[in-house]
C-alpha atoms as a PDB file:
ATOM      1  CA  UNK A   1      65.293  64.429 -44.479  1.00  0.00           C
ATOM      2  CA  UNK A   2      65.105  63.644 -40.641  1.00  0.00           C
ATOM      3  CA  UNK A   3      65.236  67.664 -40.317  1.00  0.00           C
ATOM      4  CA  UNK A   4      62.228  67.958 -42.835  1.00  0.00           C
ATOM      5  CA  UNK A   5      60.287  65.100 -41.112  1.00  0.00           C
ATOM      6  CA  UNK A   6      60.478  66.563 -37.661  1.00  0.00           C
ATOM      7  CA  UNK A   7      59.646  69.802 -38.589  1.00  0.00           C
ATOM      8  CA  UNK A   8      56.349  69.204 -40.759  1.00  0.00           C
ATOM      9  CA  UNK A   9      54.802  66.657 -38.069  1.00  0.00           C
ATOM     10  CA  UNK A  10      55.786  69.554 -35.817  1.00  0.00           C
ATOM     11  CA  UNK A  11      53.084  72.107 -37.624  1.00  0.00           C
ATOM     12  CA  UNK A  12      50.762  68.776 -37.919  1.00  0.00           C
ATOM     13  CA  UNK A  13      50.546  68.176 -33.468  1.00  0.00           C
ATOM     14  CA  UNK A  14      50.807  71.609 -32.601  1.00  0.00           C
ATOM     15  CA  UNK A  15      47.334  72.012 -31.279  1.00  0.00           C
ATOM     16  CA  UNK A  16      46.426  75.601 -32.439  1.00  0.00           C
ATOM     17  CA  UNK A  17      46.319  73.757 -35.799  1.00  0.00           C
ATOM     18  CA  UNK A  18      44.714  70.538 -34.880  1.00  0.00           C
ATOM     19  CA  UNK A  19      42.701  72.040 -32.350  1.00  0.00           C
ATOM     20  CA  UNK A  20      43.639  68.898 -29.904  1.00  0.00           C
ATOM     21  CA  UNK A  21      43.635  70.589 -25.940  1.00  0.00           C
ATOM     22  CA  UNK A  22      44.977  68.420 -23.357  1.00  0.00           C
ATOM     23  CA  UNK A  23      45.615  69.049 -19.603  1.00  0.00           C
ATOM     24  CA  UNK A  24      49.276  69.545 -18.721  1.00  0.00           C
ATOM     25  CA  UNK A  25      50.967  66.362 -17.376  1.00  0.00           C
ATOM     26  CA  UNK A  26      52.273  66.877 -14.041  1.00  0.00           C
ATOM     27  CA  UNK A  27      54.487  63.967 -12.263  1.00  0.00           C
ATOM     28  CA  UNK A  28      52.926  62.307  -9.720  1.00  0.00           C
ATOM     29  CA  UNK A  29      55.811  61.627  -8.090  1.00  0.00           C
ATOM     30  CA  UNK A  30      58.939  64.365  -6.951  1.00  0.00           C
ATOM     31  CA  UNK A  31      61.479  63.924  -9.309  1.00  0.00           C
ATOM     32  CA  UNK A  32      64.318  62.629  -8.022  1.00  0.00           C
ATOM     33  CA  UNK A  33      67.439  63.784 -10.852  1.00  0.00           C
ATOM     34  CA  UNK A  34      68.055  61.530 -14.327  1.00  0.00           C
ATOM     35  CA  UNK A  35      70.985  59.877 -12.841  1.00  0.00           C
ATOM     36  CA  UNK A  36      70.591  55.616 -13.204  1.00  0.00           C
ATOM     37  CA  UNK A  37      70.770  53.818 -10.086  1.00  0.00           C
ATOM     38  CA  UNK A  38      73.322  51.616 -10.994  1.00  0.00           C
ATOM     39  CA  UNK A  39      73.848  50.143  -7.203  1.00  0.00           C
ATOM     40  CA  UNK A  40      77.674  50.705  -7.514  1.00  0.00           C
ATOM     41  CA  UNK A  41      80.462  53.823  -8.032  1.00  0.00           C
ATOM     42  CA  UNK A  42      79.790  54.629 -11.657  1.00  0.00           C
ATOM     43  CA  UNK A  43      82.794  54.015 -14.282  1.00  0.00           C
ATOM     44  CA  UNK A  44      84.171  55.777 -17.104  1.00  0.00           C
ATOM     45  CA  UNK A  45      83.236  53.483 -19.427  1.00  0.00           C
ATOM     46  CA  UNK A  46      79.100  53.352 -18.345  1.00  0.00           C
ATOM     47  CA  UNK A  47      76.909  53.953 -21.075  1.00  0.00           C
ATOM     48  CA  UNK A  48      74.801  57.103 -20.727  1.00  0.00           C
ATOM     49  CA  UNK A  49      71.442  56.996 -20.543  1.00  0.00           C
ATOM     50  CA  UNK A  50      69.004  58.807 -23.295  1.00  0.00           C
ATOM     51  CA  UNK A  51      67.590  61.683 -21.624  1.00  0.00           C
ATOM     52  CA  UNK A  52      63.841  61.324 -20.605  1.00  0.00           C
ATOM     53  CA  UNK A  53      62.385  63.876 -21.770  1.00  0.00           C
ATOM     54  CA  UNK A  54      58.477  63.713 -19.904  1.00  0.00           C
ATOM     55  CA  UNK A  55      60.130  62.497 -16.969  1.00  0.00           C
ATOM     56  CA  UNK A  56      62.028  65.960 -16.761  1.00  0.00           C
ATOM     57  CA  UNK A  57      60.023  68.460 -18.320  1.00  0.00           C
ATOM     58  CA  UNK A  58      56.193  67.847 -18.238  1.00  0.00           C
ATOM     59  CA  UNK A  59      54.496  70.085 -15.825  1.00  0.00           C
ATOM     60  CA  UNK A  60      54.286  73.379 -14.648  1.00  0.00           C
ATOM     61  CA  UNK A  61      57.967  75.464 -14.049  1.00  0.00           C
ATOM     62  CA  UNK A  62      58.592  79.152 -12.883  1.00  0.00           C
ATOM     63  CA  UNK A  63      61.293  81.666 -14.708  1.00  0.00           C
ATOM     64  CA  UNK A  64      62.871  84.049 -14.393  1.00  0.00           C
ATOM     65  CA  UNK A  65      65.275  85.972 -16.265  1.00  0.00           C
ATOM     66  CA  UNK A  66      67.009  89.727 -16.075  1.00  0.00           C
ATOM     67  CA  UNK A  67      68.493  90.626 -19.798  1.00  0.00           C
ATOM     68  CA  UNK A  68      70.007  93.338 -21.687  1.00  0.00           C
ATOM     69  CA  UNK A  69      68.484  95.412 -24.209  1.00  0.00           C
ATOM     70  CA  UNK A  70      69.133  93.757 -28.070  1.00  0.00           C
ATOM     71  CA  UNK A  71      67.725  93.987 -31.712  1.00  0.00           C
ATOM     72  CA  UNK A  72      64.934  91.723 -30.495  1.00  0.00           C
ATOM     73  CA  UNK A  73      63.774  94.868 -27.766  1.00  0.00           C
ATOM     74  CA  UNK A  74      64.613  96.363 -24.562  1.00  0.00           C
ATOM     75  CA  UNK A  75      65.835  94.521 -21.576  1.00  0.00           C
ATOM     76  CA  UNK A  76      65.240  94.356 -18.118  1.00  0.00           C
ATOM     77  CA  UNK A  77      63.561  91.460 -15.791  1.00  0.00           C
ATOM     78  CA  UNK A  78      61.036  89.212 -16.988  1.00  0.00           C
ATOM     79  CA  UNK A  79      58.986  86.308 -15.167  1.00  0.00           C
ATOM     80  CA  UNK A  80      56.405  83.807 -15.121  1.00  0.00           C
ATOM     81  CA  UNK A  81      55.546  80.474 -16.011  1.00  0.00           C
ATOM     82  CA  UNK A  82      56.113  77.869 -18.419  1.00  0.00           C
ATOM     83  CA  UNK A  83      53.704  74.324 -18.846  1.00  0.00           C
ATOM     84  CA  UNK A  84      55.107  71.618 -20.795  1.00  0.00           C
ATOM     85  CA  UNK A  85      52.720  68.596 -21.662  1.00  0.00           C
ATOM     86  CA  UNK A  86      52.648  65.748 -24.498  1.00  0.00           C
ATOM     87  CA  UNK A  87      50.784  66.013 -27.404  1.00  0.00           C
ATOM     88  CA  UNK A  88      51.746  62.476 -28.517  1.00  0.00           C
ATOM     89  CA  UNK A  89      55.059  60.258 -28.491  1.00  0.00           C
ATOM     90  CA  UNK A  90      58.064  62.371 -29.203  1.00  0.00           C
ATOM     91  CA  UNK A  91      55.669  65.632 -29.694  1.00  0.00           C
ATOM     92  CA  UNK A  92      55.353  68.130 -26.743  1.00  0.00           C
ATOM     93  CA  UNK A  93      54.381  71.549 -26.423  1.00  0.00           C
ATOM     94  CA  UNK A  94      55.733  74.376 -23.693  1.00  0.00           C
ATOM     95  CA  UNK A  95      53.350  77.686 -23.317  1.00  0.00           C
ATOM     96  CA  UNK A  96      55.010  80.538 -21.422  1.00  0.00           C
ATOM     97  CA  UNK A  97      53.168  82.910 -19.764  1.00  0.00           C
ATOM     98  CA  UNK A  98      55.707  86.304 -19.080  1.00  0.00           C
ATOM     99  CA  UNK A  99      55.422  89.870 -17.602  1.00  0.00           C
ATOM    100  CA  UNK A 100      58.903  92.172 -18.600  1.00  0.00           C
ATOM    101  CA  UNK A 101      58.854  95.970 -17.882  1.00  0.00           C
ATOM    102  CA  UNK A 102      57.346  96.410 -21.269  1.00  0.00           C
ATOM    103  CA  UNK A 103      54.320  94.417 -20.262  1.00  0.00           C
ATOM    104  CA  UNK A 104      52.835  90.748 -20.764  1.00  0.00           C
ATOM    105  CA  UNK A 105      54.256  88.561 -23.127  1.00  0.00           C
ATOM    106  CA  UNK A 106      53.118  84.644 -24.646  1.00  0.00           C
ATOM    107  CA  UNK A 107      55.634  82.342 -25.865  1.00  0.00           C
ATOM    108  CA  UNK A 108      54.478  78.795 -27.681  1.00  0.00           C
ATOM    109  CA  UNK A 109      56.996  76.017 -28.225  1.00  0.00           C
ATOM    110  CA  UNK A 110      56.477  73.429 -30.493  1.00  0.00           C
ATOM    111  CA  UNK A 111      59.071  70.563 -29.765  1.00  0.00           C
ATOM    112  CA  UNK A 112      60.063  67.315 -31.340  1.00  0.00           C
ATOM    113  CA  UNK A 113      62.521  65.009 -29.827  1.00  0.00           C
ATOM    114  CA  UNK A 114      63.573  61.407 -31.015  1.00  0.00           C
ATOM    115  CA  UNK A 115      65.305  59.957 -28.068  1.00  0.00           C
ATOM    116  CA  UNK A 116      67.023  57.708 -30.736  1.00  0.00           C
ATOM    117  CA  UNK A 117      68.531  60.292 -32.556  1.00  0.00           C
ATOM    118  CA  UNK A 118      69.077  61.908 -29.253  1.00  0.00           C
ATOM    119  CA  UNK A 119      68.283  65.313 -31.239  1.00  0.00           C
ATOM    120  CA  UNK A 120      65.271  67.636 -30.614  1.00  0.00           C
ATOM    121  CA  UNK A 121      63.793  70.191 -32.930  1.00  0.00           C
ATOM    122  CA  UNK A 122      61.254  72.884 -32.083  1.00  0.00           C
ATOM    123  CA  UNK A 123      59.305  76.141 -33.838  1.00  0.00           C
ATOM    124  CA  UNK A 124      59.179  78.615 -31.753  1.00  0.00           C
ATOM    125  CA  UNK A 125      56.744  81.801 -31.803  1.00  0.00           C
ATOM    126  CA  UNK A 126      56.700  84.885 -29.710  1.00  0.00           C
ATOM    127  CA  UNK A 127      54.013  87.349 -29.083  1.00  0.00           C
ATOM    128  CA  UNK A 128      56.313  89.983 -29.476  1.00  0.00           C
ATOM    129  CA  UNK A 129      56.617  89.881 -32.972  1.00  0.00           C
ATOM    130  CA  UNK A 130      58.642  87.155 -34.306  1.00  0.00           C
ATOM    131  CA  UNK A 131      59.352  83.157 -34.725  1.00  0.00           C
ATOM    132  CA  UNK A 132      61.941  80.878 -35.463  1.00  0.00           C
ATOM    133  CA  UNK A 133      62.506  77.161 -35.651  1.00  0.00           C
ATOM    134  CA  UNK A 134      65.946  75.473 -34.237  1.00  0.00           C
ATOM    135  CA  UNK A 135      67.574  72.228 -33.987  1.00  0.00           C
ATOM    136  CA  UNK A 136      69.446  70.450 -31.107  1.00  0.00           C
ATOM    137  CA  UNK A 137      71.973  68.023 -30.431  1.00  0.00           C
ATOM    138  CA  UNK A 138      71.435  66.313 -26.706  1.00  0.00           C
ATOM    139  CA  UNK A 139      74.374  65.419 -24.663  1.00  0.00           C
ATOM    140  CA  UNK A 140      74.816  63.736 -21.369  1.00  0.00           C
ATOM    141  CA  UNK A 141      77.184  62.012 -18.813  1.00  0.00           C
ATOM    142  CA  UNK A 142      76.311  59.205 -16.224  1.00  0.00           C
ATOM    143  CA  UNK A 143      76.236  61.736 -13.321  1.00  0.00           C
ATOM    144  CA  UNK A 144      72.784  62.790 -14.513  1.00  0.00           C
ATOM    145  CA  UNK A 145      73.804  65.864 -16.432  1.00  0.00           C
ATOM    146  CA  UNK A 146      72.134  66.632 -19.670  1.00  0.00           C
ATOM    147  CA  UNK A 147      72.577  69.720 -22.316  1.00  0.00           C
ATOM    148  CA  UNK A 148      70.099  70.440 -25.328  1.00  0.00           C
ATOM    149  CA  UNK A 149      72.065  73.058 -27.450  1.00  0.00           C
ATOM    150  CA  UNK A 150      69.464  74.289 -29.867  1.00  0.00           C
ATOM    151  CA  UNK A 151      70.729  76.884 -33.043  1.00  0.00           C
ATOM    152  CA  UNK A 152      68.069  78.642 -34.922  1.00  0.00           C
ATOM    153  CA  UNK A 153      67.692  79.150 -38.482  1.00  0.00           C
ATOM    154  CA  UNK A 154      68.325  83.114 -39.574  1.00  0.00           C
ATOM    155  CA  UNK A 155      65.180  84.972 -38.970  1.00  0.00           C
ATOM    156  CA  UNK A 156      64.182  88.724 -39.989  1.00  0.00           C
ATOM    157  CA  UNK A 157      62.712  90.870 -36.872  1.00  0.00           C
ATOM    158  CA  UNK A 158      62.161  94.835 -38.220  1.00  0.00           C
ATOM    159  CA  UNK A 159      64.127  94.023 -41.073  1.00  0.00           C
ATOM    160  CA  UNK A 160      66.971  92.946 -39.380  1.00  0.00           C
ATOM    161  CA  UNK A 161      68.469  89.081 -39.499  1.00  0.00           C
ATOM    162  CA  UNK A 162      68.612  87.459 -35.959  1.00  0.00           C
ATOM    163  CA  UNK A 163      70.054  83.894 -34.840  1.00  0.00           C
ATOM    164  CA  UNK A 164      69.783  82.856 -31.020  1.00  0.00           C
ATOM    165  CA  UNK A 165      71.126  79.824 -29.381  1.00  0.00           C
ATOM    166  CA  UNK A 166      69.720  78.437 -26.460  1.00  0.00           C
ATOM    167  CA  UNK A 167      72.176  75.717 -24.018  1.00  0.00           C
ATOM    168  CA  UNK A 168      69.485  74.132 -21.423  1.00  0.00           C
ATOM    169  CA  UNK A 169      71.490  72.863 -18.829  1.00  0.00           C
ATOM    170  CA  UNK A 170      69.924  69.638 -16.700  1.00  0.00           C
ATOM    171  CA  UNK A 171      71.523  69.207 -13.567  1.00  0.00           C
ATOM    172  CA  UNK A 172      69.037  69.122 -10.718  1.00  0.00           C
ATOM    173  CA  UNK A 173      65.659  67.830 -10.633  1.00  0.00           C
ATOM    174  CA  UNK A 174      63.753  70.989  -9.807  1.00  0.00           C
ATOM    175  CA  UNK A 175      65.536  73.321 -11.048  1.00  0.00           C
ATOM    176  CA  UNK A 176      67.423  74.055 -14.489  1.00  0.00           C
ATOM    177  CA  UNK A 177      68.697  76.764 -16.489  1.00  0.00           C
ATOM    178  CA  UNK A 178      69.149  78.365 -20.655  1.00  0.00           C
ATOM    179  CA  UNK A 179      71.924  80.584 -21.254  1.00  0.00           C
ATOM    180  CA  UNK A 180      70.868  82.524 -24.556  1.00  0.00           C
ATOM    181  CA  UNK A 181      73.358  84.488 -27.084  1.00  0.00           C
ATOM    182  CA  UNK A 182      72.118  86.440 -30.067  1.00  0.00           C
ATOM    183  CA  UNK A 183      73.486  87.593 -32.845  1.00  0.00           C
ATOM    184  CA  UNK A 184      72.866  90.152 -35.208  1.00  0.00           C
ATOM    185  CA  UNK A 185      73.406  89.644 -38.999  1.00  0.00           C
ATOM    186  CA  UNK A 186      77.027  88.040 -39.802  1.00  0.00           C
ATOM    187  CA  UNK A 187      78.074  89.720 -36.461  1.00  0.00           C
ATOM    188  CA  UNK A 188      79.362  87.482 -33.460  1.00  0.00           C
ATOM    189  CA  UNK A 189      76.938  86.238 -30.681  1.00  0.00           C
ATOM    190  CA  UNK A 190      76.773  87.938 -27.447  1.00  0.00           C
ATOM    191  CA  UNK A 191      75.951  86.084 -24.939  1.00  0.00           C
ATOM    192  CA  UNK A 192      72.746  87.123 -22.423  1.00  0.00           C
ATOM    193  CA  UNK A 193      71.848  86.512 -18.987  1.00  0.00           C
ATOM    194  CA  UNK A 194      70.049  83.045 -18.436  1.00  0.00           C
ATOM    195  CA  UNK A 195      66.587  82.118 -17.649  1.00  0.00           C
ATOM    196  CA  UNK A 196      66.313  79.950 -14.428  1.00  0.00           C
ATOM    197  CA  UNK A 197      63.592  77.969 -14.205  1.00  0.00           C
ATOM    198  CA  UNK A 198      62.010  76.370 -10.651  1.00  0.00           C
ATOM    199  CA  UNK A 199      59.650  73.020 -10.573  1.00  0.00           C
ATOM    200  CA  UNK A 200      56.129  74.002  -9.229  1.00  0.00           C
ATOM    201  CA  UNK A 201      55.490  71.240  -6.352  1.00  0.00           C
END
């Protein structure tokens, strides 16, 4: 039910539907990591912190990304930019703006993320030719490290069925990273080389 929630209010705030437009978000401040300043050595038993989502992501972020050819197209080394900014409380949206070898390419992220839950959920549509929607558990330790491990529902692309996961690894400020694998069908994922992503100061 949660699932079903989360994804319909996603399709209601995504603003190509609602026709809402809103200046990305940018932190007026340089980030300085998620880890808690507890004013002592941290212990094992601390209590981790929800991630904070706008305090990480919102704003503008370079990529860049070098990957092998696969059922969803050819490979090679893609890069450009990605905005993230609110569209209300737990709703965001990320708009990526890419050049590969095979020429310019949009991406438009819908995301949901219930810091209670500590789960996110996003639809996710490509200019390339296809869309999917996936689901994430959140995890973090009191060093500051966070991981959103998103798995997509099956999709079709040219009549074949796709699944991606994407692992988002937190661990500095400006910078962070998404190791991808695909998989074809009932075949096994293979993993692919990772986006790295850069804060725009």
């Amino acid at each position: 039910m949660l699932v079903r929630c989360l994804l319909a209010a996603l399709l209601l705030a995504s603003p190509a539907l609602s026709g809402a437009e809103e200046p990305a978000q940018v932190p007026t401040e340089t980030p300085k990591g998620l880890m808690p300043n507890l004013g002592r050595p941290t212990r094992p038993d601390d209590k981790v912190p929800p991630l904070d989502f706008e305090k990480y992501f919102l704003g503008r972020w370079t990529f860049e990304a070098d990957a092998p050819d696969t059922v969803l197209g050819p490979g090679g080394v893609s890069n450009g930019t990605v905005t993230y900014r609110k569209l209300a409380d737990g709703f965001y949206e990320a708009s990526v703006e890419g050049k590969s070898e095979t020429g310019p390419f949009t991406i438009v992220e819908s995301i949901a993320y219930d810091v209670d839950a500590q789960m996110a959920f996003r639809h996710v549509t490509d200019s390339r030719g296809y869309s999917y929607v996936q689901k994430a558990r959140v995890g973090g330790n009191i060093g500051g490290d966070y991981r959103l491990f998103f798995e997509s529902a099956p999709f079709t692309f040219k009549g074949k069925q796709v699944r991606l996961n994407h692992t988002i690894y937190l661990a500095a400020p400006l910078t962070f990273r998404t190791d991808i694998e695909i998989a074809e069908g009932a075949g096994p994922f293979v993993h692919m080389s990772p986006w790295r992503y850069r804060r725009v100061r």
